[in-house]
Protein backbone atom coordinates (compact mmCIF):
# COMPACT_ATOMS: atom_id res chain seq x y z
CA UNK A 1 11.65 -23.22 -15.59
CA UNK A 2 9.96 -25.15 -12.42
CA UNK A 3 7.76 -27.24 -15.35
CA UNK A 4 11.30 -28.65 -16.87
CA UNK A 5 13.08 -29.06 -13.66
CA UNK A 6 10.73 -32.63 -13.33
CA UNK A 7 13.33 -33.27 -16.00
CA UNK A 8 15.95 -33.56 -14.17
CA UNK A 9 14.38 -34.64 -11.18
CA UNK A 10 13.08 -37.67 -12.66
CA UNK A 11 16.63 -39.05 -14.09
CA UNK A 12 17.34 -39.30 -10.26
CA UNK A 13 14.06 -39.82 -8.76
CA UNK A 14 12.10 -41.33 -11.10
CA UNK A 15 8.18 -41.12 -10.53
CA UNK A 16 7.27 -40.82 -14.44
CA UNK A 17 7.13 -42.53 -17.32
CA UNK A 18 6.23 -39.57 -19.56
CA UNK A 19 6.71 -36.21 -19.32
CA UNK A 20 4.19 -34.48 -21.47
CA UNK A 21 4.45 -30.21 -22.59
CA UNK A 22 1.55 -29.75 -24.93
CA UNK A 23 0.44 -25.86 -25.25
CA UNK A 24 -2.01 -24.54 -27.97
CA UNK A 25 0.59 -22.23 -29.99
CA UNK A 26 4.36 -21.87 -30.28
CA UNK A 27 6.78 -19.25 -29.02
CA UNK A 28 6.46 -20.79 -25.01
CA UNK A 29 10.55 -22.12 -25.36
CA UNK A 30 9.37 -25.82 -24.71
CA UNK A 31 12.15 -26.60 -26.96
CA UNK A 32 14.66 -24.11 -24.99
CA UNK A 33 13.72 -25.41 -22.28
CA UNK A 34 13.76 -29.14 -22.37
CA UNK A 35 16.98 -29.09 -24.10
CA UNK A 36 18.45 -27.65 -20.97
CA UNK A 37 17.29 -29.82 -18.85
CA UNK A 38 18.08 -32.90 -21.20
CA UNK A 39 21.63 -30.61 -20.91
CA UNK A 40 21.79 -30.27 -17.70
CA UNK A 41 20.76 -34.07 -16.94
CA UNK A 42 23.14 -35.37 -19.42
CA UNK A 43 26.36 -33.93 -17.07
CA UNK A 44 24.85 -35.19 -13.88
CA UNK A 45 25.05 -38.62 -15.40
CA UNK A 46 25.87 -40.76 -18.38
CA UNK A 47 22.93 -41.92 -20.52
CA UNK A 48 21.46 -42.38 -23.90
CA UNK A 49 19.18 -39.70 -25.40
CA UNK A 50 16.85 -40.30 -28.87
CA UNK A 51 15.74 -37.02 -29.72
CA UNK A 52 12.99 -38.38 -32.40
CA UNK A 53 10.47 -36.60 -34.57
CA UNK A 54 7.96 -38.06 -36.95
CA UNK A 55 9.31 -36.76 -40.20
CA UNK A 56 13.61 -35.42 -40.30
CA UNK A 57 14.59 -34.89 -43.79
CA UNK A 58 18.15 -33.92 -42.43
CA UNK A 59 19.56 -33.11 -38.94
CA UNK A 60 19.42 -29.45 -39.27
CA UNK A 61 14.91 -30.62 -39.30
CA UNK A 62 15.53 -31.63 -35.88
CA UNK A 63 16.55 -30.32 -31.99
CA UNK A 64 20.18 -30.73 -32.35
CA UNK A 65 20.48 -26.93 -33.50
CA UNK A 66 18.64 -26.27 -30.33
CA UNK A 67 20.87 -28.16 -28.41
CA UNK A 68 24.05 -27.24 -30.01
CA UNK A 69 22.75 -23.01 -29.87
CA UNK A 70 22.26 -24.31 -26.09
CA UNK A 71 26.05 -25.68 -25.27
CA UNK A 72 27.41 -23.08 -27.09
CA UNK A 73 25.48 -20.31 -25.32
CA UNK A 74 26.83 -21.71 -21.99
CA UNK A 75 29.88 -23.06 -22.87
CA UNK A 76 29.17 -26.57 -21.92
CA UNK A 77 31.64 -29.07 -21.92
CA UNK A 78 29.99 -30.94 -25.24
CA UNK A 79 31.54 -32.61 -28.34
CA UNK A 80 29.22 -31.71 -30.90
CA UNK A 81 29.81 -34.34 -33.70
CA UNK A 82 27.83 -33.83 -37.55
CA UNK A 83 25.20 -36.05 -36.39
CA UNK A 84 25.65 -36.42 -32.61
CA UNK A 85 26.84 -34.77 -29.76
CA UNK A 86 28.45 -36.44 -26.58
CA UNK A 87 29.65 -35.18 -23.16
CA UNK A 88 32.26 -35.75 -21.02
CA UNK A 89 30.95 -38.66 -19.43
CA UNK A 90 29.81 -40.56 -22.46
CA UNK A 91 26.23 -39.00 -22.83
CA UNK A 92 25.32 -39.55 -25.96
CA UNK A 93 22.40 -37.43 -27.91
CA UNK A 94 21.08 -39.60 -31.33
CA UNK A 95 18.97 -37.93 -33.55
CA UNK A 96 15.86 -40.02 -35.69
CA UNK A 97 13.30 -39.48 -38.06
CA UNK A 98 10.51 -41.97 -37.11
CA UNK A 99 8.66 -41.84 -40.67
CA UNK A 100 11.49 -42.45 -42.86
CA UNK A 101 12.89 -44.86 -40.78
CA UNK A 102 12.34 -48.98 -41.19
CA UNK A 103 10.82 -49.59 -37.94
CA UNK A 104 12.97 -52.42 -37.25
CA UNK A 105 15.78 -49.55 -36.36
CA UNK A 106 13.74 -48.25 -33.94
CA UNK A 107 12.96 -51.10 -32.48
CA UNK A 108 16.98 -51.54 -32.71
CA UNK A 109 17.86 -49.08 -30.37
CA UNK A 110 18.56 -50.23 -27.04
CA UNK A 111 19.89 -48.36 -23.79
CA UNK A 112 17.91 -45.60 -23.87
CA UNK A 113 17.40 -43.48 -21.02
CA UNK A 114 15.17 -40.89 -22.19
CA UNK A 115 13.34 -40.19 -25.56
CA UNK A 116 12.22 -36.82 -26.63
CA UNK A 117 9.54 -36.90 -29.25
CA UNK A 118 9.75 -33.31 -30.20
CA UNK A 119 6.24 -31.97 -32.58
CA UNK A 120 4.48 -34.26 -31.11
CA UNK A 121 1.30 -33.51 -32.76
CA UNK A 122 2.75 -34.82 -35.71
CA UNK A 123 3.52 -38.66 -34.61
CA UNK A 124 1.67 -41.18 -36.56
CA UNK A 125 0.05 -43.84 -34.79
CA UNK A 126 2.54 -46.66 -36.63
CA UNK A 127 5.48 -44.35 -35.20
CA UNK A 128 3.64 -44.39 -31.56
CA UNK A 129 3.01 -48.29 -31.20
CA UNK A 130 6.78 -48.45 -32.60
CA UNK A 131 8.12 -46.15 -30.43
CA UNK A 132 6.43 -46.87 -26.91
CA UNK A 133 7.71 -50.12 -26.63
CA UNK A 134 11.43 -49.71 -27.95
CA UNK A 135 12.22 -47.80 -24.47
CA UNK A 136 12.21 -50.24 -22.29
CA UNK A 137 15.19 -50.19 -20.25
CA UNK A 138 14.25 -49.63 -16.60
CA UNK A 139 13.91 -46.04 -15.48
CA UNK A 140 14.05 -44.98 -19.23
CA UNK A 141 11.35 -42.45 -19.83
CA UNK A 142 9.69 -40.32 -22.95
CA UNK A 143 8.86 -37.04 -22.93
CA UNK A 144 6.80 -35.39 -25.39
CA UNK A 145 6.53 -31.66 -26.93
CA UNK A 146 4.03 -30.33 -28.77
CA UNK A 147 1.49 -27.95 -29.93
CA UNK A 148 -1.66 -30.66 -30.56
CA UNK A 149 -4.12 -29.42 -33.51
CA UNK A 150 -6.67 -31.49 -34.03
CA UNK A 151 -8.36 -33.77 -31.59
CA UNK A 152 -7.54 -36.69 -34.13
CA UNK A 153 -3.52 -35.88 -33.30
CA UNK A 154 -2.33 -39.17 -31.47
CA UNK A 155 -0.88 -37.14 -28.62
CA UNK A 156 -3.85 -35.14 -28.26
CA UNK A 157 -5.44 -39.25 -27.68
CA UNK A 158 -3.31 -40.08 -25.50
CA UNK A 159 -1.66 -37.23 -23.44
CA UNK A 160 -4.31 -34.37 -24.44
CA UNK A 161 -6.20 -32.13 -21.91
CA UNK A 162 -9.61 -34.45 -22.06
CA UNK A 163 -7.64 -37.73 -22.13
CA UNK A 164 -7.74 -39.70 -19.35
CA UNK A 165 -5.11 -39.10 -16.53
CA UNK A 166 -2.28 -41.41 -16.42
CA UNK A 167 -0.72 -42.25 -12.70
CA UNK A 168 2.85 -42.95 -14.38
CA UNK A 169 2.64 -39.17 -16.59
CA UNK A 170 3.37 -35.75 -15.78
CA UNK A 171 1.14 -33.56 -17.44
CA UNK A 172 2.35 -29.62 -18.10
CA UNK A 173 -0.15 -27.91 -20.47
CA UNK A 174 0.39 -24.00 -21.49
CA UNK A 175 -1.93 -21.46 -23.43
């Protein structure tokens, strides 16, 4: 739990732009995990969160499920919406495919506070360069999940064990 609490942390004291979990195989609860904190965060104060993924054929391919088993589990004080789901204080979670979605929406979305590219090791290199610059507002930050395969995976690039260290990242890598 001490990995996501950085999470949280950052929304008030922010250090990072990224906030990278890669591990080598599933079953760690990165998922679990991040949506608490993105949970957690979201009551503590009001702010936009993309929760993106390179290829979402429908919402049920993507982290609201997690989110939603999440607010239900702890009875937090959530709308949950078919395609969103919004607190109390005007959080707002959006869901996106970044594949089957024109890039100009992307580019589109503005306000964001934190984006959550979730499989990771899946993001194309179009759906990077699109992505990285879209989340711009200041303090806005992206954090990435994902269990890298190959060292060809753009995450694995970028964010990957033998990468070179970024000042603005925090890095969090499980086997």
């Amino acid at each position: 739990i001490d990995d996501y609490r950085v999470i949280i942390e950052n929304v008030f004291h922010y250090k990072y732009r990224n906030i990278v979990y890669l591990s080598g195989r599933m079953g760690l609860a990165k998922s679990t995990n991040i949506s608490a904190a993105l949970l957690v965060a979201g009551l503590m104060r009001s702010m936009r969160i993309v929760c993106v993924r390179e290829t979402q054929n429908s919402i049920r391919d993507s982290v609201y499920t997690q989110l939603c088993d999440c607010i239900r589990e702890n009875n937090l004080p959530y709308t949950i919406y078919r395609e969103t789901i919004v607190g109390p204080n005007g959080t707002e979670f959006i869901f996106k495919g970044l594949r089957d979605t024109n890039q100009n929406n992307i580019r589109s979305l503005t306000n964001i506070d934190i984006c959550w590219i979730e499989e990771g090791q899946s993001l194309s290199a179009t759906s990077w360069e699109s992505l990285f610059p879209t989340i711009r507002k200041v303090g806005s930050f992206i954090i990435i999940s994902g269990n890298p395969d190959e060292e060809s995976d753009v995450v694995y690039q970028v964010f990957g064990e033998n990468a070179p260290r970024r000042p603005d990242t925090y890095y969090c890598y499980k086997d």
